[in-house]
C-alpha atoms as a PDB file:
ATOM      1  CA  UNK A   1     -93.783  66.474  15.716  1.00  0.00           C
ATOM      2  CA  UNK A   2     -93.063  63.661  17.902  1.00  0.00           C
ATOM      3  CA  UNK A   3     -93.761  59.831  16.465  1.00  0.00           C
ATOM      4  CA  UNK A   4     -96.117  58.334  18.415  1.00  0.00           C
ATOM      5  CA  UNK A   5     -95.188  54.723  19.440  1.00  0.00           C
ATOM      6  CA  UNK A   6     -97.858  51.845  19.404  1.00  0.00           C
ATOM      7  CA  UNK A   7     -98.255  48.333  19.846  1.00  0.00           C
ATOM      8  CA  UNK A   8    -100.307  45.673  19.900  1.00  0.00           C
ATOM      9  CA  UNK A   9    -102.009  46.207  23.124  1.00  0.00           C
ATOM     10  CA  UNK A  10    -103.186  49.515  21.527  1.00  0.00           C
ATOM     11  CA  UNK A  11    -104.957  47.688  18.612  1.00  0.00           C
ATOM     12  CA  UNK A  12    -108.709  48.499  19.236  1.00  0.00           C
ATOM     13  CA  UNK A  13    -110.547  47.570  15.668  1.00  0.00           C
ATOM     14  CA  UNK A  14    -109.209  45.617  12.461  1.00  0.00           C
ATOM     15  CA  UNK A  15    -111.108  46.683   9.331  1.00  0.00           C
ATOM     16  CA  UNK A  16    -110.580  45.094   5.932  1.00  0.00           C
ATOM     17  CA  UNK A  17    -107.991  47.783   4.715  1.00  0.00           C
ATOM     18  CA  UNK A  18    -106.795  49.331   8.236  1.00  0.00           C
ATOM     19  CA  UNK A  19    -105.885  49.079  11.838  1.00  0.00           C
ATOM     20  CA  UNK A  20    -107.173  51.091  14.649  1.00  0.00           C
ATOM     21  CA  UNK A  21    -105.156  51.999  17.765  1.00  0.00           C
ATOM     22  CA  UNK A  22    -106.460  53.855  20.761  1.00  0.00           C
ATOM     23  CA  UNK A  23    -104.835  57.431  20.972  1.00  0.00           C
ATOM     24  CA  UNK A  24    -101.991  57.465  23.677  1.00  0.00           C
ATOM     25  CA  UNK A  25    -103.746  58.897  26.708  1.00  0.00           C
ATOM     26  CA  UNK A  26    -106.812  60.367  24.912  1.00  0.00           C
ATOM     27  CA  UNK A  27    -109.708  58.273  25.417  1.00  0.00           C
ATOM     28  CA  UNK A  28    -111.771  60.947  22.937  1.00  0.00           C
ATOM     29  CA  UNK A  29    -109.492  59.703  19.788  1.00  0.00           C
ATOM     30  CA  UNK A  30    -108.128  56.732  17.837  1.00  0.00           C
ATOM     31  CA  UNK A  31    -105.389  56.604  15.028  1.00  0.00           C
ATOM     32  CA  UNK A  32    -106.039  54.319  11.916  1.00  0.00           C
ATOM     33  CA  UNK A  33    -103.424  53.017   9.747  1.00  0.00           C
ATOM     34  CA  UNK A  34    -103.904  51.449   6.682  1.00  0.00           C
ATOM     35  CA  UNK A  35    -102.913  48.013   6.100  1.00  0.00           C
ATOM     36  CA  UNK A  36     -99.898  47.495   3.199  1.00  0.00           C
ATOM     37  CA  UNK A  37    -100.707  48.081  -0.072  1.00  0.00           C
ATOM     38  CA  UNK A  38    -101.638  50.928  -2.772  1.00  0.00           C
ATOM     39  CA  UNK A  39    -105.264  50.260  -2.903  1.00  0.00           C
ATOM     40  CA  UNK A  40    -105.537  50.491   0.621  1.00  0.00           C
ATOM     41  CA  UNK A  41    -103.750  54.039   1.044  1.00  0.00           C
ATOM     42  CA  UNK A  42    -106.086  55.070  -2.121  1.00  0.00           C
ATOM     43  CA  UNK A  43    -108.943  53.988   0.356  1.00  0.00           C
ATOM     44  CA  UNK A  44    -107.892  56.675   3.339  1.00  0.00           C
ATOM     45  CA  UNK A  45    -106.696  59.398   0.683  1.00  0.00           C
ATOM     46  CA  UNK A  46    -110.361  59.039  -0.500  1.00  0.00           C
ATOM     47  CA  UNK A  47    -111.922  59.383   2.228  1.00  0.00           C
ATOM     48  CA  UNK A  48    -109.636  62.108   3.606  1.00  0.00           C
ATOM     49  CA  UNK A  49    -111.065  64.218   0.550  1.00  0.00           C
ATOM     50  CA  UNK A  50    -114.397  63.244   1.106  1.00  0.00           C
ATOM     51  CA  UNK A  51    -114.707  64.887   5.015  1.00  0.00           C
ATOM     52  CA  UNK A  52    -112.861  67.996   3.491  1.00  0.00           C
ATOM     53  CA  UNK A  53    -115.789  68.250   1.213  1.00  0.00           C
ATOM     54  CA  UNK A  54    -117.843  67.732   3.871  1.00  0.00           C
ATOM     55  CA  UNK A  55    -116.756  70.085   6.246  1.00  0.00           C
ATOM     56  CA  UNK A  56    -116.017  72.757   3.151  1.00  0.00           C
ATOM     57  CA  UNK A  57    -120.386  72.074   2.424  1.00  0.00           C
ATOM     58  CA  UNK A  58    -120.832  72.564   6.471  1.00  0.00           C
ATOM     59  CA  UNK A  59    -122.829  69.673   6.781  1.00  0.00           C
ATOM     60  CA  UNK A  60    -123.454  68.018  10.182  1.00  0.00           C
ATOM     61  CA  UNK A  61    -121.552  64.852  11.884  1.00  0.00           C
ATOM     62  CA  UNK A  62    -123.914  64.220  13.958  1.00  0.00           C
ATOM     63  CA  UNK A  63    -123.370  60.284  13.294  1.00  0.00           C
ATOM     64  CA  UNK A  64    -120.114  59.990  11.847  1.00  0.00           C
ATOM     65  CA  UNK A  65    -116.322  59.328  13.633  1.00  0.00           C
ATOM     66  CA  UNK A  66    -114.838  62.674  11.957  1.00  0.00           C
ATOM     67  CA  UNK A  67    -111.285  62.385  10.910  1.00  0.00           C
ATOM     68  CA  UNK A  68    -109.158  64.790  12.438  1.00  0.00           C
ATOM     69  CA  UNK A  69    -105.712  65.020  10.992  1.00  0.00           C
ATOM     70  CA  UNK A  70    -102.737  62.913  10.734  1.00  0.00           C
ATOM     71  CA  UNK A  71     -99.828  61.818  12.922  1.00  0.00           C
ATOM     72  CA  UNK A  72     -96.570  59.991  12.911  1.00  0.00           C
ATOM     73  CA  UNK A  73     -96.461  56.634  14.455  1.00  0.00           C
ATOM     74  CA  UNK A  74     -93.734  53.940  14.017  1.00  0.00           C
ATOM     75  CA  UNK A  75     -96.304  51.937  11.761  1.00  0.00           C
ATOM     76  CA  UNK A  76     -96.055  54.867   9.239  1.00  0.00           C
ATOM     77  CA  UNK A  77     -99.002  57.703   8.820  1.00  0.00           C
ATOM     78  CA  UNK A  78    -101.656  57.484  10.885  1.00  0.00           C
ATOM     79  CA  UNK A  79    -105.142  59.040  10.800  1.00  0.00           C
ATOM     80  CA  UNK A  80    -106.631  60.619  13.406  1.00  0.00           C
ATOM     81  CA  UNK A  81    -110.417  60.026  14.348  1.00  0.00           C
ATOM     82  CA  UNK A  82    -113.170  60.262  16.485  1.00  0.00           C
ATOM     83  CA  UNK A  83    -113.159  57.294  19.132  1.00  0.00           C
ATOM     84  CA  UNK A  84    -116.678  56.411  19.360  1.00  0.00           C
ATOM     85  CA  UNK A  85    -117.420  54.611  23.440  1.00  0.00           C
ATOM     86  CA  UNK A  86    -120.066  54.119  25.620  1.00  0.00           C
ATOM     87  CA  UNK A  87    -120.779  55.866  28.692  1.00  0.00           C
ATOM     88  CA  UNK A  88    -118.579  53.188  30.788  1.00  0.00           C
ATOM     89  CA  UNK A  89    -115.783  54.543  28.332  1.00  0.00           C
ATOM     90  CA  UNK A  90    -115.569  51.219  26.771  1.00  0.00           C
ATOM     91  CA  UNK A  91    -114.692  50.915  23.022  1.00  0.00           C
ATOM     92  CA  UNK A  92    -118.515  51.038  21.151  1.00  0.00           C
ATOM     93  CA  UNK A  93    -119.415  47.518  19.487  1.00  0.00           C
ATOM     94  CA  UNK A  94    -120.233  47.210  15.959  1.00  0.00           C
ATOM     95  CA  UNK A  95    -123.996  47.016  15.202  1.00  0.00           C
ATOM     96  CA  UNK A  96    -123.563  43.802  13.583  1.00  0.00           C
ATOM     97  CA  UNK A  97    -121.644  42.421  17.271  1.00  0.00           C
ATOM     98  CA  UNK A  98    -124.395  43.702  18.439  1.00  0.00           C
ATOM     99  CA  UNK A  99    -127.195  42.031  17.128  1.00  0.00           C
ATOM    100  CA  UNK A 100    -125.162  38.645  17.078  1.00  0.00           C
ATOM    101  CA  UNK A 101    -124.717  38.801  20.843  1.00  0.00           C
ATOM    102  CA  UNK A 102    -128.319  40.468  22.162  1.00  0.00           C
ATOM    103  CA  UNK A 103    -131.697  39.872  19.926  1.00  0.00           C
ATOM    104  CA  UNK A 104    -133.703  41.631  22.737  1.00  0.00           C
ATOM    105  CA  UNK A 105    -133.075  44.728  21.384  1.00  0.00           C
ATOM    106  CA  UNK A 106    -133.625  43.881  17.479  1.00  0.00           C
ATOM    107  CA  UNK A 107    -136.383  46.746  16.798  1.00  0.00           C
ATOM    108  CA  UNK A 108    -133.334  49.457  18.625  1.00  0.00           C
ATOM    109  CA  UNK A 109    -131.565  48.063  16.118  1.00  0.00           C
ATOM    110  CA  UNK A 110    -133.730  48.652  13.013  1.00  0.00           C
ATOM    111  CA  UNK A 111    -134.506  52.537  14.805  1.00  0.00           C
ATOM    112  CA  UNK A 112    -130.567  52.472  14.510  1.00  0.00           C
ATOM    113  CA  UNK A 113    -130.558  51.839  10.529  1.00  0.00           C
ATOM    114  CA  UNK A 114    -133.988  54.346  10.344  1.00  0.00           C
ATOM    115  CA  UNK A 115    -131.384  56.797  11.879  1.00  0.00           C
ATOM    116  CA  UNK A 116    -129.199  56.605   9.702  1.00  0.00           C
ATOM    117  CA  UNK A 117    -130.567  55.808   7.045  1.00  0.00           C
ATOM    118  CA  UNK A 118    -132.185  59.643   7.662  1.00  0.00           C
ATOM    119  CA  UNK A 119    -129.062  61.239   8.636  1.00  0.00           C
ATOM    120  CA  UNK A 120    -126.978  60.246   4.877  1.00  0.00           C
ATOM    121  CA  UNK A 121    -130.948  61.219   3.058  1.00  0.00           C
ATOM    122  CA  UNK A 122    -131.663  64.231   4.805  1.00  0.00           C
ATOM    123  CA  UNK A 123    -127.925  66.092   4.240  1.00  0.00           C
ATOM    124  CA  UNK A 124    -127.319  64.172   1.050  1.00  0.00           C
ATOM    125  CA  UNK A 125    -124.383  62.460   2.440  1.00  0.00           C
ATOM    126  CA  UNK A 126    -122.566  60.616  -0.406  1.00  0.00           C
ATOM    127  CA  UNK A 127    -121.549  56.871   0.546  1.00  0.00           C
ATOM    128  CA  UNK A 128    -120.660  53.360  -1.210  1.00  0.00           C
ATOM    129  CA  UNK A 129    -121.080  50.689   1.734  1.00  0.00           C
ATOM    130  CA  UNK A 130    -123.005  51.378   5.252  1.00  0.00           C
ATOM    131  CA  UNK A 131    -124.049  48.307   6.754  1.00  0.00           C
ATOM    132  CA  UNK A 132    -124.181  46.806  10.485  1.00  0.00           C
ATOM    133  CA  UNK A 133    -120.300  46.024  10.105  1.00  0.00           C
ATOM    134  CA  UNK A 134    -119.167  49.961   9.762  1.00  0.00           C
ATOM    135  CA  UNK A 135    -122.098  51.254  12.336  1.00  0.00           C
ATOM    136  CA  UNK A 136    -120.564  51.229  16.100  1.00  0.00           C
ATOM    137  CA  UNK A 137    -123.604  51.877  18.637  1.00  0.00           C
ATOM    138  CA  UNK A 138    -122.551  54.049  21.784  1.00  0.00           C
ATOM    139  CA  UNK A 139    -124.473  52.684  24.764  1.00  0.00           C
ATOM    140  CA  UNK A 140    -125.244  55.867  26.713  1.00  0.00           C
ATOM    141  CA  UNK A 141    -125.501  56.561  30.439  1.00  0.00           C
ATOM    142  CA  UNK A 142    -129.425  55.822  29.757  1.00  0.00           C
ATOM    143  CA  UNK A 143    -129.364  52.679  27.738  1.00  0.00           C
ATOM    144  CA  UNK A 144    -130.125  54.036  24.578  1.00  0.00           C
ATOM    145  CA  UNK A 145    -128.468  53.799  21.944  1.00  0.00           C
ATOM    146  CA  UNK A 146    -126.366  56.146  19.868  1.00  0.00           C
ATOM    147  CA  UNK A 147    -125.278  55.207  15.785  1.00  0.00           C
ATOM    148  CA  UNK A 148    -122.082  56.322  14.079  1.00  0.00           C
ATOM    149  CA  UNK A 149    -120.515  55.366  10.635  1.00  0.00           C
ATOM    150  CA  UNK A 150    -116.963  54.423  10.787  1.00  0.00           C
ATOM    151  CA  UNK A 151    -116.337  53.653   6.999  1.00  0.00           C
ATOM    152  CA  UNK A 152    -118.160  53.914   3.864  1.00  0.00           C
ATOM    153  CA  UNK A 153    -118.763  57.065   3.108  1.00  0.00           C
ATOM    154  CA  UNK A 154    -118.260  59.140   0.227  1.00  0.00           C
ATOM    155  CA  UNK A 155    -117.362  57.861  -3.764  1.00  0.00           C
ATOM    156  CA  UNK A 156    -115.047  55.287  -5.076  1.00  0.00           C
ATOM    157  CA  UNK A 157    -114.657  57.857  -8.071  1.00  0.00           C
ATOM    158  CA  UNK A 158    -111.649  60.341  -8.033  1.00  0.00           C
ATOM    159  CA  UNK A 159    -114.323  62.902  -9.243  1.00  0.00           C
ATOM    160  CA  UNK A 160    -117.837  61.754  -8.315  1.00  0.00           C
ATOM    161  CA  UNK A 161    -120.122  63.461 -11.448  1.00  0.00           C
ATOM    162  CA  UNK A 162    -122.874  63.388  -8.143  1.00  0.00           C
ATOM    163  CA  UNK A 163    -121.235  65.978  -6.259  1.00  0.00           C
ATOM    164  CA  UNK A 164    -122.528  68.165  -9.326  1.00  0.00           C
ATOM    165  CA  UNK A 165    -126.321  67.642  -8.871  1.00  0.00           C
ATOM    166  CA  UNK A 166    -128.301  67.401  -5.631  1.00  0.00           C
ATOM    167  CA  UNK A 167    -131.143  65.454  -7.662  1.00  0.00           C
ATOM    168  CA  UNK A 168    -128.378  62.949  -9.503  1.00  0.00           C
ATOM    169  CA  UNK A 169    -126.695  62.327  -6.501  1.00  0.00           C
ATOM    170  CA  UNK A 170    -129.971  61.699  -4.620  1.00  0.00           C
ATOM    171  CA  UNK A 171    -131.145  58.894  -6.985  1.00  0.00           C
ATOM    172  CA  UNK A 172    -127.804  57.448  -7.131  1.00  0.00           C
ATOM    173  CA  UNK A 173    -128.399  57.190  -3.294  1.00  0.00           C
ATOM    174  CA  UNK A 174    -131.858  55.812  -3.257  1.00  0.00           C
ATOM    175  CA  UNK A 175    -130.569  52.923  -6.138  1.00  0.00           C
ATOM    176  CA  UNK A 176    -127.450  52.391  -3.692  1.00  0.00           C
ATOM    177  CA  UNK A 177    -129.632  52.104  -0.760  1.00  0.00           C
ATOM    178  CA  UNK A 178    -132.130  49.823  -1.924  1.00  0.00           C
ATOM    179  CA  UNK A 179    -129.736  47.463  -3.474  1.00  0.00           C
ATOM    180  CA  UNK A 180    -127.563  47.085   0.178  1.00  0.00           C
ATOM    181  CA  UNK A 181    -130.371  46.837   2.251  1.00  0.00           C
ATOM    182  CA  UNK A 182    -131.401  43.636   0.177  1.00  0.00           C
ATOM    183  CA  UNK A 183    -127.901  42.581   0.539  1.00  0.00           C
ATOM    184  CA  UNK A 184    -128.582  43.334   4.456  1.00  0.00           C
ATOM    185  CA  UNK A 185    -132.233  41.637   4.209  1.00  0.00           C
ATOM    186  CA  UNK A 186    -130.398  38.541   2.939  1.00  0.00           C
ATOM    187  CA  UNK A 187    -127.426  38.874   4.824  1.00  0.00           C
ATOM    188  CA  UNK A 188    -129.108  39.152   9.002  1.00  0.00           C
ATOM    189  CA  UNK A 189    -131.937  37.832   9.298  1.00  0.00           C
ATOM    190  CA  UNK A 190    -132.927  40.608  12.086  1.00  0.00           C
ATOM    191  CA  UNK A 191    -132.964  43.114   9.171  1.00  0.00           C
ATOM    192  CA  UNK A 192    -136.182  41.273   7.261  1.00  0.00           C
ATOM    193  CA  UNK A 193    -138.710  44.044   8.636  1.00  0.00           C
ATOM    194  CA  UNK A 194    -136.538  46.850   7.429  1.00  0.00           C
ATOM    195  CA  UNK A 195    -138.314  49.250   5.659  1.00  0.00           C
ATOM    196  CA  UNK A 196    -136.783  51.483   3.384  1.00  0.00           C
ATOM    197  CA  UNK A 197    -138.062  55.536   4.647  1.00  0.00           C
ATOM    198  CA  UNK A 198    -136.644  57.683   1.360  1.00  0.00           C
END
């Protein structure tokens, strides 16, 4: 396969353990590489085996940037994902970028959390750390807008005991849940009204 080159022009996102490039003339993908460091490759091998799972339980992605395989590049491995942009084709903001920069829209942006917050309840959708800083918003050709998670999902744990009971992992969920969106409550200020749906 050939290495794909990048550079620093390509560099679309910085996350706290990888870099993400726009694809090479495919405006539908982006390639993350991990950062230096063994706890940061443990971070993408985890999550790696936590969209097999997901795709091997055939549950939707309706919000999420899938990952979608791997590829050379001259910065080492890189992982292949979903490239989340607005109808304009620009590069999605975070929701937290979002809210900094426009506080008209503040109760889209609580319907944004309600969606999610929905989406991981409803499919039982195992994650450690969703917040405004790993939710991108598309902007579509409408206005409204359109939530995905970019990081966070899935267990910490090599072998998550949840995965082995819907009811366990559910109120391991609910206790995760409740505990961010305090952090969030505390955290952005636009997130006081939030109220928790499951």
């Amino acid at each position: 396969m050939t290495k794909i080159l990048l550079n620093d022009s390509d560099l679309i996102g910085k996350g706290s353990n990888r870099l993400v490039y726009a694809f090479p003339n495919d405006l539908s993908r982006c390639i993350k590489v991990p950062k230096s460091g063994r706890r940061r490759h443990k971070h993408q091998e985890r999550e790696v085996r936590f969209f097999k799972q997901l795709k091997k339980n055939q549950l939707p992605t309706d919000h999420i940037s899938r990952y979608l395989g791997t590829v050379e590049t001259n910065f080492g491995t890189g992982y292949i994902y979903d490239a989340i942009r607005d109808a304009n084709d620009q590069i999605s903001d975070k929701l937290k970028t979002m809210a900094l920069n426009n506080r008209d829209r503040v109760p889209e942006y609580l319907q944004v959390m309600e969606t999610i917050e929905d989406y991981l309840f409803d499919n039982l959708i195992s994650f450690y750390e969703v917040n405004p800083s790993n939710i991108v918003c598309r902007i579509n050709d409408n206005g409204a807008l359109e939530p995905f998670i970019v990081d966070g999902l899935g267990e910490k744990v090599a072998i998550p005991i949840v995965n082995h009971s819907r009811r366990l992992r559910r109120h391991t969920m609910r206790r995760r849940w409740l505990r961010q969106i305090e952090s969030m409550k505390i955290r952005y200020d636009w997130m006081k009204d939030y109220r928790v749906r499951h």
